[in-house]
N, C-alpha and C. Protein backbone atom coordinates (compact mmCIF):
# COMPACT_ATOMS: atom_id res chain seq x y z
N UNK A 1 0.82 -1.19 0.00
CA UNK A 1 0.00 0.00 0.00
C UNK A 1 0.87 1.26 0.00
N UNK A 2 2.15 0.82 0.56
CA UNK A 2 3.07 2.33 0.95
C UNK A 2 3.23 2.86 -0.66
N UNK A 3 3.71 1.75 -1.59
CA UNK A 3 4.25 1.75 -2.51
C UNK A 3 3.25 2.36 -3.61
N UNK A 4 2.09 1.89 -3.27
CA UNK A 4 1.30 2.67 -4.17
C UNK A 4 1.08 4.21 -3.74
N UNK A 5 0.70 4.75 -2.91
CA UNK A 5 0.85 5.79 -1.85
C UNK A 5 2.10 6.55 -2.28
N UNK A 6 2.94 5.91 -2.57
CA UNK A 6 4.10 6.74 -3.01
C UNK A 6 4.32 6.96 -4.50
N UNK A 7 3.55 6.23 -5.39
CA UNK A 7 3.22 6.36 -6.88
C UNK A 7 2.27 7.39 -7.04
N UNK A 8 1.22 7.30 -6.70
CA UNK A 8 0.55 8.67 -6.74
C UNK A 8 0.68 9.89 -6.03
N UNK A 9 1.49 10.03 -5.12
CA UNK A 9 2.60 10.82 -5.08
C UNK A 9 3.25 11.16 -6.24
N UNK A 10 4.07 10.78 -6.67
CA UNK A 10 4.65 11.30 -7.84
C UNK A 10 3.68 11.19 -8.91
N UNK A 11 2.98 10.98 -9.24
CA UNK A 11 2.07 11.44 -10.43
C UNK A 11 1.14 12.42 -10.26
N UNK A 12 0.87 12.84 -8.97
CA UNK A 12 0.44 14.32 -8.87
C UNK A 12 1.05 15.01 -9.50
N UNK A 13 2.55 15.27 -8.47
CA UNK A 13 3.49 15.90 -8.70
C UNK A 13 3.37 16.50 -10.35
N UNK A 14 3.46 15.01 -11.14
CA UNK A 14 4.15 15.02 -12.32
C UNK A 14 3.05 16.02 -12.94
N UNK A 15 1.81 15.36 -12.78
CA UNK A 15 0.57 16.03 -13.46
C UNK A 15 0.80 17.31 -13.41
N UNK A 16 0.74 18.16 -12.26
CA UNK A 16 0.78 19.24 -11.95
C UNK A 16 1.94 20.18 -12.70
N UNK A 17 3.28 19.56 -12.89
CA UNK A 17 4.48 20.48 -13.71
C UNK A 17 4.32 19.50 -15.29
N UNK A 18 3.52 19.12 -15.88
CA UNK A 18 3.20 18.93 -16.65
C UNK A 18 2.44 20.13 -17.57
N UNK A 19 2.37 21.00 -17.04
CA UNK A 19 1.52 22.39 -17.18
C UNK A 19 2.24 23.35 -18.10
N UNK A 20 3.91 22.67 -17.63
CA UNK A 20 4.76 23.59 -17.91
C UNK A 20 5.75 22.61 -19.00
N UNK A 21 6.68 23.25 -19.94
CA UNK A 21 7.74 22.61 -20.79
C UNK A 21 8.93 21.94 -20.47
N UNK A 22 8.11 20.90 -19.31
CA UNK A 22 9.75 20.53 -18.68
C UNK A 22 10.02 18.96 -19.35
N UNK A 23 10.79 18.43 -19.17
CA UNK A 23 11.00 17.07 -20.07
C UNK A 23 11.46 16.25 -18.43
N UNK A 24 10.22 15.69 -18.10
CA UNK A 24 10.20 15.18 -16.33
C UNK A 24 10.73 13.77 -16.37
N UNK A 25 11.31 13.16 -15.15
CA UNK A 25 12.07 12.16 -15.24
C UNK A 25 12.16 11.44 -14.04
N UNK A 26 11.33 10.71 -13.35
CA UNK A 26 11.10 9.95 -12.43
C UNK A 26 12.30 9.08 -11.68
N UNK A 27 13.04 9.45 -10.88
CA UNK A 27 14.41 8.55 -10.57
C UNK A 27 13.66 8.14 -9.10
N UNK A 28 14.38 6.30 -9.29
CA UNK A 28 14.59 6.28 -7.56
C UNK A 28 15.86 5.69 -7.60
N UNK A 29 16.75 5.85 -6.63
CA UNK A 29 18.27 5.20 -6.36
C UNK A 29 17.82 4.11 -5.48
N UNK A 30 18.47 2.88 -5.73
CA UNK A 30 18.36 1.51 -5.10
C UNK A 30 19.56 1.85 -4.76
N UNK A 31 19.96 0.08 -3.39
CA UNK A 31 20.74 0.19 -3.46
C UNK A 31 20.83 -1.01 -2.32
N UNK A 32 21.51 -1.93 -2.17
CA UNK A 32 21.69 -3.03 -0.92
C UNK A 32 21.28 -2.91 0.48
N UNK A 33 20.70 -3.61 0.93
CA UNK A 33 20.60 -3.65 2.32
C UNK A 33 21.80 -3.24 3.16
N UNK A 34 23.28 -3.77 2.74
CA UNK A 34 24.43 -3.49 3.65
C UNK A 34 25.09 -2.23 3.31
N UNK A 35 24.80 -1.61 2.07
CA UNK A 35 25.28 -0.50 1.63
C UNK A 35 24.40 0.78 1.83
N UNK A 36 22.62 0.67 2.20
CA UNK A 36 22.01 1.17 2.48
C UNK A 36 22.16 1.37 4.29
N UNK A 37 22.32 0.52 5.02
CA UNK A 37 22.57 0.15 6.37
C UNK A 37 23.66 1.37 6.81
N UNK A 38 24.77 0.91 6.05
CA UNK A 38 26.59 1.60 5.94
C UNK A 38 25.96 3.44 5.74
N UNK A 39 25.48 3.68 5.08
CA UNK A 39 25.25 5.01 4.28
C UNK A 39 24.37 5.86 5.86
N UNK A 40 23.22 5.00 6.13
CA UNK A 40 22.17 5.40 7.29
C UNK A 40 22.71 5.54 8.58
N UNK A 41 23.95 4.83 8.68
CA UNK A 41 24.61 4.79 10.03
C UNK A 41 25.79 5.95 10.00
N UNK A 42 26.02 6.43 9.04
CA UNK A 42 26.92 7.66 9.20
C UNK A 42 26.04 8.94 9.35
N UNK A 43 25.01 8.65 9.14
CA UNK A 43 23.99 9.83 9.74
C UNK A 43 23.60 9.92 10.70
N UNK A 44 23.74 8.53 11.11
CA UNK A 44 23.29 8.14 12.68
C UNK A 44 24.53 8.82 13.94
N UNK A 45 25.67 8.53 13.20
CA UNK A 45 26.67 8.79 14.04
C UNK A 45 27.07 10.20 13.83
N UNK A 46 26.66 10.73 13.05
CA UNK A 46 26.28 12.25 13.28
C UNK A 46 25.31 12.86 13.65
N UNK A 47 24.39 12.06 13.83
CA UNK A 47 23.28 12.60 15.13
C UNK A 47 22.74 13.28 13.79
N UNK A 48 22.63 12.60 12.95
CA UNK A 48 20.99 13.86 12.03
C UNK A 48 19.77 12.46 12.04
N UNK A 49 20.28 11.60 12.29
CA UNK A 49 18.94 10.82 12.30
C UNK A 49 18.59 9.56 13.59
N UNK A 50 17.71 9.12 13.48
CA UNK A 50 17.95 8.57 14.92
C UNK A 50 18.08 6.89 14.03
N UNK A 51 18.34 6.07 15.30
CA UNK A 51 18.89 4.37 15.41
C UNK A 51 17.81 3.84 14.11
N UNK A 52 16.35 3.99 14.66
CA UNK A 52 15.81 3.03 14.03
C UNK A 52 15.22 3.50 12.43
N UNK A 53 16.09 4.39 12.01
CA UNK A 53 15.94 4.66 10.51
C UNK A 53 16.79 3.02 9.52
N UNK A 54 17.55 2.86 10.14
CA UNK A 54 18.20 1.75 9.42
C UNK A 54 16.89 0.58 9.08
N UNK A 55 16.37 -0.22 10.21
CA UNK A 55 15.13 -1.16 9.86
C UNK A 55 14.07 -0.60 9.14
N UNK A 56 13.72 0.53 9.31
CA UNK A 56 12.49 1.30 8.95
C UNK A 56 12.79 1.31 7.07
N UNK A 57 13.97 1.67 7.20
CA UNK A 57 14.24 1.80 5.50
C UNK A 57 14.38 0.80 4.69
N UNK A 58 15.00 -0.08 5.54
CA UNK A 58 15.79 -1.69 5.07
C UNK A 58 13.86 -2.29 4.74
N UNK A 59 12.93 -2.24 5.68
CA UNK A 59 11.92 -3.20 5.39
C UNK A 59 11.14 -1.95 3.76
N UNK A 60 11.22 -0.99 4.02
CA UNK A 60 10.93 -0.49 2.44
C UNK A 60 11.62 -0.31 0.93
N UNK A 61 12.31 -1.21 1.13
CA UNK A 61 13.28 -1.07 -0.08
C UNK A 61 13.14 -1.90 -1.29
N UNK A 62 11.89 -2.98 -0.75
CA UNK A 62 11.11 -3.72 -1.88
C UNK A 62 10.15 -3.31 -2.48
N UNK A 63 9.55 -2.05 -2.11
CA UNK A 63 8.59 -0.92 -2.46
C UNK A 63 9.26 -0.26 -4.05
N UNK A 64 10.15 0.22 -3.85
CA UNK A 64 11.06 0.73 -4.99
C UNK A 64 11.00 -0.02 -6.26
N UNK A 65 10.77 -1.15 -6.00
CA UNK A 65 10.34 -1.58 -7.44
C UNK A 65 9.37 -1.75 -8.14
N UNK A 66 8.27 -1.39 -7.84
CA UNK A 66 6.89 -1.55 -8.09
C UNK A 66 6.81 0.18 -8.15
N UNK A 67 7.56 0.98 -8.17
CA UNK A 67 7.39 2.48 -9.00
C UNK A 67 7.77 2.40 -10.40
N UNK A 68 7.22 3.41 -11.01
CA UNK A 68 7.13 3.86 -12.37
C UNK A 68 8.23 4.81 -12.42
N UNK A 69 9.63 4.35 -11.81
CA UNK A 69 10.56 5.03 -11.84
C UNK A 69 11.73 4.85 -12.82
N UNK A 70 12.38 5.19 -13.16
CA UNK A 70 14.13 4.84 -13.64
C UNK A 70 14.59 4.50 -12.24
N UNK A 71 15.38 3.22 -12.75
CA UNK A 71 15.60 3.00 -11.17
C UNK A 71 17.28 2.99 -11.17
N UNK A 72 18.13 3.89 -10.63
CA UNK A 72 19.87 4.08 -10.46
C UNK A 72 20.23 3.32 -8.94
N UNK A 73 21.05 2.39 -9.72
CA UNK A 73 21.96 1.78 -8.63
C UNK A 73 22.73 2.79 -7.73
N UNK A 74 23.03 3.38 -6.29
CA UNK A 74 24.30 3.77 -6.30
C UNK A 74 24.98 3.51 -4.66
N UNK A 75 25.04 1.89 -5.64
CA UNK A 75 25.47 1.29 -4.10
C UNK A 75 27.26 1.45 -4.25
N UNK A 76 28.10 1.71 -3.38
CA UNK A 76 29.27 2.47 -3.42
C UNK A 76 29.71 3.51 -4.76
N UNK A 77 28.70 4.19 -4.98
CA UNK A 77 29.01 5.05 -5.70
C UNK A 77 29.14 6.61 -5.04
N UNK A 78 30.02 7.00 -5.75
CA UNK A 78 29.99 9.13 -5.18
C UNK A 78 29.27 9.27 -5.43
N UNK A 79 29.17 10.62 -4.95
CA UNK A 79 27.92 11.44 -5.49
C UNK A 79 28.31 12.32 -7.00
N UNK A 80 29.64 12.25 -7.42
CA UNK A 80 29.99 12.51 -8.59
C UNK A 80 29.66 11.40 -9.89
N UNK A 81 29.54 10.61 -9.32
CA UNK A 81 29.34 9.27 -10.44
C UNK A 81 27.64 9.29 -9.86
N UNK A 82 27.15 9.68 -9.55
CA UNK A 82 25.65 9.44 -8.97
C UNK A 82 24.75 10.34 -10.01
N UNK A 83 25.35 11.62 -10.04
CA UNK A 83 25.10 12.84 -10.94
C UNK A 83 25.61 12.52 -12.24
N UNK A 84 26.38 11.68 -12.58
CA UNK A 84 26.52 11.29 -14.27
C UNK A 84 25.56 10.33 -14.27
N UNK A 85 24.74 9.74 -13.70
CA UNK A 85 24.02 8.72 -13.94
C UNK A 85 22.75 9.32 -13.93
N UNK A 86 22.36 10.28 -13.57
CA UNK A 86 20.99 11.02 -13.32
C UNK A 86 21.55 12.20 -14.86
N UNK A 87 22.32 12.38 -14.90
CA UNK A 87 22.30 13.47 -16.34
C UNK A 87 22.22 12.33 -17.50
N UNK A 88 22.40 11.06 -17.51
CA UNK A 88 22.35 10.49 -18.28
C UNK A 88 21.09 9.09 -18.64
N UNK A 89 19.84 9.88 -17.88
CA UNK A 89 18.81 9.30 -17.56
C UNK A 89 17.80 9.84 -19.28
């Protein structure tokens, strides 16, 4: 249900700047459970997010595929190689 909930979400969205001349482009970044885990816990240990974001995210990450998205890997990737992959969407 989340997953749908989060599809029409973005197709509001889309509907709505559809109004205008933009050439729109639906991304979601995947990315591993242990590399997603690794990424959530350096936020953790900087105190911007709390402990139980790691499970909370880890059990929605099978959601992501059942969007009408482009879907970008960027499991150990920069954020420089993250941004060639989204300009090249």
């Amino acid at each position: 249900m989340l997953g749908y909930a989060w599809q029409s979400i973005i197709d509001k969205i889309i509907s709505n700047l559809e109004l205008y001349e933009y050439n729109i482009v639906s991304i979601s970044f995947i990315t591993s459970e242990e590399d997603l885990s690794r990424k959530l816990q350096k936020d953790i240990d900087l105190g911007i997010r709390n402990k139980d974001i790691i499970l909370r995210s880890i059990s929605r990450l099978s959601l992501y595929k059942n969007l009408n998205t482009i879907k970008i890997n960027i499991e150990d990737k920069s954020i420089e190689e993250i941004m060639d992959l989204i300009l090249n969407c």
